[in-house]
ModelCIF file with pLDDT and N, C-alpha, C, O atoms, coordinates in Angstrom:
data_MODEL
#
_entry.id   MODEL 
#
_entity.id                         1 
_entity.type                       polymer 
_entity.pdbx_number_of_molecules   1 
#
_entity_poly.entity_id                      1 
_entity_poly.type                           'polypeptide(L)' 
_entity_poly.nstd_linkage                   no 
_entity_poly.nstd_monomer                   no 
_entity_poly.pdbx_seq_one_letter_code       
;(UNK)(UNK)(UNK)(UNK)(UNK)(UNK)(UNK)(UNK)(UNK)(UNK)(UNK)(UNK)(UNK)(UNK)(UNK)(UNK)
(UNK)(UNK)(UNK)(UNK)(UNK)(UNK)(UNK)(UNK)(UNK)(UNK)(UNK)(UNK)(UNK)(UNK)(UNK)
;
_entity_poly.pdbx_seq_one_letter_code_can   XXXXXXXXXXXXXXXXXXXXXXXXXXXXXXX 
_entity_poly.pdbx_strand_id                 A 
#
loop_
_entity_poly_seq.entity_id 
_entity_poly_seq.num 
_entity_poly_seq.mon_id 
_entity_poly_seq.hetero 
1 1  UNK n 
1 2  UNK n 
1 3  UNK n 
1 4  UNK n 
1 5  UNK n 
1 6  UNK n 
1 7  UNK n 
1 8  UNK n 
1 9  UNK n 
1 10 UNK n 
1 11 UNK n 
1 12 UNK n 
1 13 UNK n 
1 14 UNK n 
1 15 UNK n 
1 16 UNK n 
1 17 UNK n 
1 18 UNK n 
1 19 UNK n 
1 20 UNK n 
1 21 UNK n 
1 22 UNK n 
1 23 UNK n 
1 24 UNK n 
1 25 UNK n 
1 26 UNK n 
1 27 UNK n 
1 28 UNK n 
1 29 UNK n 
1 30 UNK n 
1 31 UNK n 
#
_struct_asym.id          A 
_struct_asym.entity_id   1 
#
loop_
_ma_qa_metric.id 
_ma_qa_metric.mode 
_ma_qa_metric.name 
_ma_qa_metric.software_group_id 
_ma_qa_metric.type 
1 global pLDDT . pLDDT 
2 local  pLDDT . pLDDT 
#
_ma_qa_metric_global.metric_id      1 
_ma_qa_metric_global.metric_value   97.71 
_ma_qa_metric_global.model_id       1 
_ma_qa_metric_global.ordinal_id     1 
#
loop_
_ma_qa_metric_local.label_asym_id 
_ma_qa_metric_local.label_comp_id 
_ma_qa_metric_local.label_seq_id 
_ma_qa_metric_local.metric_id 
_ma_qa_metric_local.metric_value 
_ma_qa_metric_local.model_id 
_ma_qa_metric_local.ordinal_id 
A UNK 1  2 95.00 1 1  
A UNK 2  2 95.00 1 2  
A UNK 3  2 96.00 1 3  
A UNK 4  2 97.00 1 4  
A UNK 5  2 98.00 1 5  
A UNK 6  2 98.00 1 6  
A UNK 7  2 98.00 1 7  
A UNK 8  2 98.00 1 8  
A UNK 9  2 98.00 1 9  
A UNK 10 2 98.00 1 10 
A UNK 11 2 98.00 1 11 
A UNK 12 2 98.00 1 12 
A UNK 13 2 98.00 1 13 
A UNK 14 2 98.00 1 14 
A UNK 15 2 98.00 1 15 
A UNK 16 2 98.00 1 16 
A UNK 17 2 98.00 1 17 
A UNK 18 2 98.00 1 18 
A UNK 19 2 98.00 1 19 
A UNK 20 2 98.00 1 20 
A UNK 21 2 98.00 1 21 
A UNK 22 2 98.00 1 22 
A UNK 23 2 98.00 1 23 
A UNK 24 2 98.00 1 24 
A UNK 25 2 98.00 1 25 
A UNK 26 2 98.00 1 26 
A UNK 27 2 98.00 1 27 
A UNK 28 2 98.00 1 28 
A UNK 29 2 98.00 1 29 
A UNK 30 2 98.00 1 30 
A UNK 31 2 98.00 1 31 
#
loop_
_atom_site.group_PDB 
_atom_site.id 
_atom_site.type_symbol 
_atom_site.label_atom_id 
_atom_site.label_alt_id 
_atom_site.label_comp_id 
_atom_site.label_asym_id 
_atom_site.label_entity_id 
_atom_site.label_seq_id 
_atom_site.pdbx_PDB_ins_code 
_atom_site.Cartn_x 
_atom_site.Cartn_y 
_atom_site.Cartn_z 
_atom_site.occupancy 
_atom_site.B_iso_or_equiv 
_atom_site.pdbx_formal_charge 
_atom_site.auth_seq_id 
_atom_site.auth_comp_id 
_atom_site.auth_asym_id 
_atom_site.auth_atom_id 
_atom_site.pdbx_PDB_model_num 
ATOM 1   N N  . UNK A 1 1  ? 56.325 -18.621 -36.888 1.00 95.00 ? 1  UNK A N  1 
ATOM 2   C CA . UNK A 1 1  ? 57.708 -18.854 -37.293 1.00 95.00 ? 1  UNK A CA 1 
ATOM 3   C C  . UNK A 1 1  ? 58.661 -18.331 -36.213 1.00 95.00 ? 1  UNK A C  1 
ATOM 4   O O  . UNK A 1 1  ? 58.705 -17.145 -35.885 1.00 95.00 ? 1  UNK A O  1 
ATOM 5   N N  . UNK A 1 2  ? 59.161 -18.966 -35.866 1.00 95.00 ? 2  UNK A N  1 
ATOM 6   C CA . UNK A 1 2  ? 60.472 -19.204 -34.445 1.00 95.00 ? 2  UNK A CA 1 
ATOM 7   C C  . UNK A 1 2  ? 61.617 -17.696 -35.221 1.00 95.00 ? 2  UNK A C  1 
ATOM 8   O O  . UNK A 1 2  ? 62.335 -17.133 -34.395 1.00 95.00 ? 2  UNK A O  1 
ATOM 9   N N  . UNK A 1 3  ? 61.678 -17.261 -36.474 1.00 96.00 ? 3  UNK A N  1 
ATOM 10  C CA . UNK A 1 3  ? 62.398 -16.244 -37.482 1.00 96.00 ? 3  UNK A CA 1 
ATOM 11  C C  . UNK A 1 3  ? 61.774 -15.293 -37.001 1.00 96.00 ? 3  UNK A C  1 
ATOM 12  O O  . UNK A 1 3  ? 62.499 -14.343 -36.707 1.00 96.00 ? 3  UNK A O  1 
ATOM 13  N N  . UNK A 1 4  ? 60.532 -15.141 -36.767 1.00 97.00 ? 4  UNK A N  1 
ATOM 14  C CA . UNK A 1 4  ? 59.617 -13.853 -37.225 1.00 97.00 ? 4  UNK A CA 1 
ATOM 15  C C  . UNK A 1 4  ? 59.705 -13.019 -35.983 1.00 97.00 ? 4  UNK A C  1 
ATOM 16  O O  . UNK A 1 4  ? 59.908 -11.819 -36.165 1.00 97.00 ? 4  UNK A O  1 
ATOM 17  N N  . UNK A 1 5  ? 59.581 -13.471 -34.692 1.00 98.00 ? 5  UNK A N  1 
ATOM 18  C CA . UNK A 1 5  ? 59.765 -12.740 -33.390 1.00 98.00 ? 5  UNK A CA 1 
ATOM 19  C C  . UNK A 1 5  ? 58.626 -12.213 -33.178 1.00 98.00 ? 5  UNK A C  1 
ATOM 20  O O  . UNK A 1 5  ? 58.730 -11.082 -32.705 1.00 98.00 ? 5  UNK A O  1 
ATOM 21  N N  . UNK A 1 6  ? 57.219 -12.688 -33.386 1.00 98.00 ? 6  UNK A N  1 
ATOM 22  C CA . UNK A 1 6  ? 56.254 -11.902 -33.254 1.00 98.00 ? 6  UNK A CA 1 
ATOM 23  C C  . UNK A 1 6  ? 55.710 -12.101 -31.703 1.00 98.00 ? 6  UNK A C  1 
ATOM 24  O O  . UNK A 1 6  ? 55.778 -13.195 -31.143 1.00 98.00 ? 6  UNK A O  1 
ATOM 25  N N  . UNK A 1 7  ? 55.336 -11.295 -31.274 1.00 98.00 ? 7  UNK A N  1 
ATOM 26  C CA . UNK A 1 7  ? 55.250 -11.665 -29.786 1.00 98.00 ? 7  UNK A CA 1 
ATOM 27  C C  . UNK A 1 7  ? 53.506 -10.701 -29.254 1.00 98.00 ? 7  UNK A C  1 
ATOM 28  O O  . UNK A 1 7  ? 53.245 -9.681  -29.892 1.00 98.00 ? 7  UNK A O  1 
ATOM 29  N N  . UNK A 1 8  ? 52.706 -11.065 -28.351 1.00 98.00 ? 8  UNK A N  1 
ATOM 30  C CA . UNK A 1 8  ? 51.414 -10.246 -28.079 1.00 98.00 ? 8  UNK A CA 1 
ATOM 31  C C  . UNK A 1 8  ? 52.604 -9.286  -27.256 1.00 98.00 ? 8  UNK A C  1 
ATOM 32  O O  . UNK A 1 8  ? 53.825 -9.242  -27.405 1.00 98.00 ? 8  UNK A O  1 
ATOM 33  N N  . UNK A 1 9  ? 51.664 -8.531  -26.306 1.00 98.00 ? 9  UNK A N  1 
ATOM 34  C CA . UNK A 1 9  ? 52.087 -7.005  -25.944 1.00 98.00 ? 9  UNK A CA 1 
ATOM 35  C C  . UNK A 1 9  ? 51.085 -7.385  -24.567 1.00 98.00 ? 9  UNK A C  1 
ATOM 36  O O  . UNK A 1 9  ? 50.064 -8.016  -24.838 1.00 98.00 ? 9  UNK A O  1 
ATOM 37  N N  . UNK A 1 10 ? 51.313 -7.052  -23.188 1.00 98.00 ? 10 UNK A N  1 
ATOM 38  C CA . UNK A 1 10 ? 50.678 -6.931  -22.507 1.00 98.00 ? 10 UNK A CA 1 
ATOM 39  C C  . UNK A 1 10 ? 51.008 -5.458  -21.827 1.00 98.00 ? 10 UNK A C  1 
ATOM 40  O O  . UNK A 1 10 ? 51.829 -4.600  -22.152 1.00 98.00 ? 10 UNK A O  1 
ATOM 41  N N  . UNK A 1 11 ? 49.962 -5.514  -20.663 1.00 98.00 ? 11 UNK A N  1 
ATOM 42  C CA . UNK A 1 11 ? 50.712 -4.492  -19.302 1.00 98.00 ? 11 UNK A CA 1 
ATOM 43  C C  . UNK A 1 11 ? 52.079 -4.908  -18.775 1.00 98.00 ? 11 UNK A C  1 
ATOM 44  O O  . UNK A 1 11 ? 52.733 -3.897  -18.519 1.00 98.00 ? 11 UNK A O  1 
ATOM 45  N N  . UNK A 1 12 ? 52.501 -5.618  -18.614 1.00 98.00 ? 12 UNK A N  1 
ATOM 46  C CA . UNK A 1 12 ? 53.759 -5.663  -18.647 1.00 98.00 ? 12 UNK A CA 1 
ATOM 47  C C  . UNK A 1 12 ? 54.621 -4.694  -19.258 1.00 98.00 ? 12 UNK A C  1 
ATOM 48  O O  . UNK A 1 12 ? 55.263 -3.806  -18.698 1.00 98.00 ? 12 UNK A O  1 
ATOM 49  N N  . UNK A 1 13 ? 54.544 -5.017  -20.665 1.00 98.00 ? 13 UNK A N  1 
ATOM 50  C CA . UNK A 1 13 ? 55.317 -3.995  -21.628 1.00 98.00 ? 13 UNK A CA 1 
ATOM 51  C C  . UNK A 1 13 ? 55.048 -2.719  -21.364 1.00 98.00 ? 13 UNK A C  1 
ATOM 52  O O  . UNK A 1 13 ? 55.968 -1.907  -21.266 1.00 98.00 ? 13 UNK A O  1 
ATOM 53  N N  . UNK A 1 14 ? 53.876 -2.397  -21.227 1.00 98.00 ? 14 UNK A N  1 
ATOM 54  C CA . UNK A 1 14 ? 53.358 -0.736  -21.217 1.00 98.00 ? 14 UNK A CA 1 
ATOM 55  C C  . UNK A 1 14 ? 54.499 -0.329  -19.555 1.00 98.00 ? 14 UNK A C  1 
ATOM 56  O O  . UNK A 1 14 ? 54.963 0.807   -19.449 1.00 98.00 ? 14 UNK A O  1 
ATOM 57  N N  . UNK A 1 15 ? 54.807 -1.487  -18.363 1.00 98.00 ? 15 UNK A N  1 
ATOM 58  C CA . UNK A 1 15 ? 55.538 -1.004  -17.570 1.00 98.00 ? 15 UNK A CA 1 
ATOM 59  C C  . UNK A 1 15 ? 57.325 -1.018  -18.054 1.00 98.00 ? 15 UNK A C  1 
ATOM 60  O O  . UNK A 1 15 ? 58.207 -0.607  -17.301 1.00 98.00 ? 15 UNK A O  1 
ATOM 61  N N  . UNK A 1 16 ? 57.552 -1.512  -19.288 1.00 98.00 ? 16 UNK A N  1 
ATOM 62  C CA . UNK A 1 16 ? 58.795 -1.691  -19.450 1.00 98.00 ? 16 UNK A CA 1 
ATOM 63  C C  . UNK A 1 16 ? 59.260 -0.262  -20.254 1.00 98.00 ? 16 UNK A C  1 
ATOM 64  O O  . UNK A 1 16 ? 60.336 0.322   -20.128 1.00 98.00 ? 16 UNK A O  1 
ATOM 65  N N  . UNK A 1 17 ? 57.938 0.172   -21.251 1.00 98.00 ? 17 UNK A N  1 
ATOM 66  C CA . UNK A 1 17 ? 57.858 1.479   -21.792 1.00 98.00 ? 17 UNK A CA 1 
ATOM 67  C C  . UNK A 1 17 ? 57.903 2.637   -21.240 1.00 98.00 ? 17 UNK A C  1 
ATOM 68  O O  . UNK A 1 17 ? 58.655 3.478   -21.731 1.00 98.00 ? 17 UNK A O  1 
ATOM 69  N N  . UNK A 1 18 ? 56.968 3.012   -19.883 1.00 98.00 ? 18 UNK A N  1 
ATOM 70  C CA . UNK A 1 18 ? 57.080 3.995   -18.915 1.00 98.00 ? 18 UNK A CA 1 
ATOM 71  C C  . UNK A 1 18 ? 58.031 4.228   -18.436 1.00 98.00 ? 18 UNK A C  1 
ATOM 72  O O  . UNK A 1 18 ? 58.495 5.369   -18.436 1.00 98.00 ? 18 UNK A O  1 
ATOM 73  N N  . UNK A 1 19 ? 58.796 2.881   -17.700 1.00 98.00 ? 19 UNK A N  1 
ATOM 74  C CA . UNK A 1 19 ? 59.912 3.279   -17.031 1.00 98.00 ? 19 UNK A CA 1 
ATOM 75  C C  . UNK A 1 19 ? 61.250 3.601   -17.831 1.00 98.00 ? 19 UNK A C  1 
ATOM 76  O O  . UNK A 1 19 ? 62.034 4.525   -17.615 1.00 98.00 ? 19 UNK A O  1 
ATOM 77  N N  . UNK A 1 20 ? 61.326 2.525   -18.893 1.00 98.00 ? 20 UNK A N  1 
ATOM 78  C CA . UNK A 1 20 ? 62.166 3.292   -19.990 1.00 98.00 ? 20 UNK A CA 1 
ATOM 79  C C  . UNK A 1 20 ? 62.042 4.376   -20.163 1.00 98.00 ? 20 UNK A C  1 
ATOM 80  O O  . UNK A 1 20 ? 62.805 4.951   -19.386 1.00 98.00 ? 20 UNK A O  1 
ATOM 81  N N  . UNK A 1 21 ? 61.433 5.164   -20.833 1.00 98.00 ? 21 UNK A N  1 
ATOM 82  C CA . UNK A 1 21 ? 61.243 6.777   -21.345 1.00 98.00 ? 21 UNK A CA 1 
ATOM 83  C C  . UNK A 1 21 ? 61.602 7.521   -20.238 1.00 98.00 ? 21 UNK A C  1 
ATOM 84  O O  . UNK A 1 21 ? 62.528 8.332   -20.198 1.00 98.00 ? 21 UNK A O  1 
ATOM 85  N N  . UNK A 1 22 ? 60.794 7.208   -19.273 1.00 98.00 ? 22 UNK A N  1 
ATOM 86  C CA . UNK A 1 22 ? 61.140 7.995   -17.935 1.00 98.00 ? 22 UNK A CA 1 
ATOM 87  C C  . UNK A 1 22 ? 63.033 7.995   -17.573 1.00 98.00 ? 22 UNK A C  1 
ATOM 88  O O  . UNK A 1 22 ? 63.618 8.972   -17.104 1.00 98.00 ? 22 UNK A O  1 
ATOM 89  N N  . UNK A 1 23 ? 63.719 6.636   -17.941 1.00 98.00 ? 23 UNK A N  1 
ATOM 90  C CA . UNK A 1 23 ? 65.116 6.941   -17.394 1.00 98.00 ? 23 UNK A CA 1 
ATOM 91  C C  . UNK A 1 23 ? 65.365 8.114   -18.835 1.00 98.00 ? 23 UNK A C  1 
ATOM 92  O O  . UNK A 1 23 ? 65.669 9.299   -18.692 1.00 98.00 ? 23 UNK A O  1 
ATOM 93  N N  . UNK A 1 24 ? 65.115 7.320   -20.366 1.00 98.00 ? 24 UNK A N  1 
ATOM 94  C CA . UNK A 1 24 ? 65.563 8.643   -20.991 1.00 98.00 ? 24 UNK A CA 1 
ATOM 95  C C  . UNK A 1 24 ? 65.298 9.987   -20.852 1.00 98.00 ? 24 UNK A C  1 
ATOM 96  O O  . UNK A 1 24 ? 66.181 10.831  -21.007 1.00 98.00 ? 24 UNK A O  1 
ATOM 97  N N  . UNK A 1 25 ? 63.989 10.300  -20.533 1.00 98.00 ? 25 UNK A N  1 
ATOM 98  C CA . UNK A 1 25 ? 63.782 11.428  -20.155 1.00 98.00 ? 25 UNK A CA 1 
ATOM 99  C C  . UNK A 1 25 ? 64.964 12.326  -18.846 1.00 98.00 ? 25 UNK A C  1 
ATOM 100 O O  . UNK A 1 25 ? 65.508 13.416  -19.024 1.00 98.00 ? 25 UNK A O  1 
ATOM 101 N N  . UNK A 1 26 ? 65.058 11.572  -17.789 1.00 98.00 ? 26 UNK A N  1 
ATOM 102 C CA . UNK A 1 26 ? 65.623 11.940  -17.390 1.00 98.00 ? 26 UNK A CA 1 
ATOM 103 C C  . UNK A 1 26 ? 67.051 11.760  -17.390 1.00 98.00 ? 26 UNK A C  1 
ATOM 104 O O  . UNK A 1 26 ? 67.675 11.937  -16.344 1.00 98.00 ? 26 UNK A O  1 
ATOM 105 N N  . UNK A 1 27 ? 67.720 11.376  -18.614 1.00 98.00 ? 27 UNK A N  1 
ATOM 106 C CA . UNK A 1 27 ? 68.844 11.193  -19.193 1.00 98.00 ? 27 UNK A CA 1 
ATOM 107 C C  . UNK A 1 27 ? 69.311 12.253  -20.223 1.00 98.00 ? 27 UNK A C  1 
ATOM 108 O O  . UNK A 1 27 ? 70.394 12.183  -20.804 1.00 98.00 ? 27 UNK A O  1 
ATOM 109 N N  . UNK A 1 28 ? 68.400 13.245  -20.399 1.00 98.00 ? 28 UNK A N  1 
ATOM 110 C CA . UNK A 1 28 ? 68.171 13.881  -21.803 1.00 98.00 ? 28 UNK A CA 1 
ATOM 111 C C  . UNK A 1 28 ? 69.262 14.519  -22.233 1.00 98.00 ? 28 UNK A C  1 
ATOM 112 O O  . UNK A 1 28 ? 69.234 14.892  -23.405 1.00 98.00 ? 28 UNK A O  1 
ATOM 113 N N  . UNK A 1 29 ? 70.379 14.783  -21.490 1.00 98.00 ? 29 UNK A N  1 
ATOM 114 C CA . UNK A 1 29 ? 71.458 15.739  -21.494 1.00 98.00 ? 29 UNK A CA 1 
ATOM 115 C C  . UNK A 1 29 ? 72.250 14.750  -22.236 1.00 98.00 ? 29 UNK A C  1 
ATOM 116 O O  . UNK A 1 29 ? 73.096 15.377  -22.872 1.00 98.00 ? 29 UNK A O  1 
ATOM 117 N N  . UNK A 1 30 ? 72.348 13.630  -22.420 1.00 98.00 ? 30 UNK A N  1 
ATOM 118 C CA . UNK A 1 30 ? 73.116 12.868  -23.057 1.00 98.00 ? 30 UNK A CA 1 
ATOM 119 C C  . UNK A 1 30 ? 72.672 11.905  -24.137 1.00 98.00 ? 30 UNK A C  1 
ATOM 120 O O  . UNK A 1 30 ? 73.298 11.664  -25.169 1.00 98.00 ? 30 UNK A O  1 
ATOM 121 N N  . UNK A 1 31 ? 71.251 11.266  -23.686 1.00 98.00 ? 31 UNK A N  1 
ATOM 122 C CA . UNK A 1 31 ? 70.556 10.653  -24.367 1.00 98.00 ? 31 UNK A CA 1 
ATOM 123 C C  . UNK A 1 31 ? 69.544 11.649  -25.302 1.00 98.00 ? 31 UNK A C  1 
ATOM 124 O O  . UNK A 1 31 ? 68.738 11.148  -26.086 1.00 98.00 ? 31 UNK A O  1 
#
């Protein structure tokens, strides 16, 4: 269903996750 947004997960994502956390992490004073 085109509604549902279900999507697989690759390595990709796991690089979109790392580098995310990593800017929050180093955002922490605000974030």
């Amino acid at each position: 269903n085109p509604g549902f947004l279900y999507q697989q997960n690759t390595i990709r994502d796991a690089m979109i996750a790392g580098t995310t956390l990593n800017i929050f992490n180093n955002h922490s004073d605000r974030v």
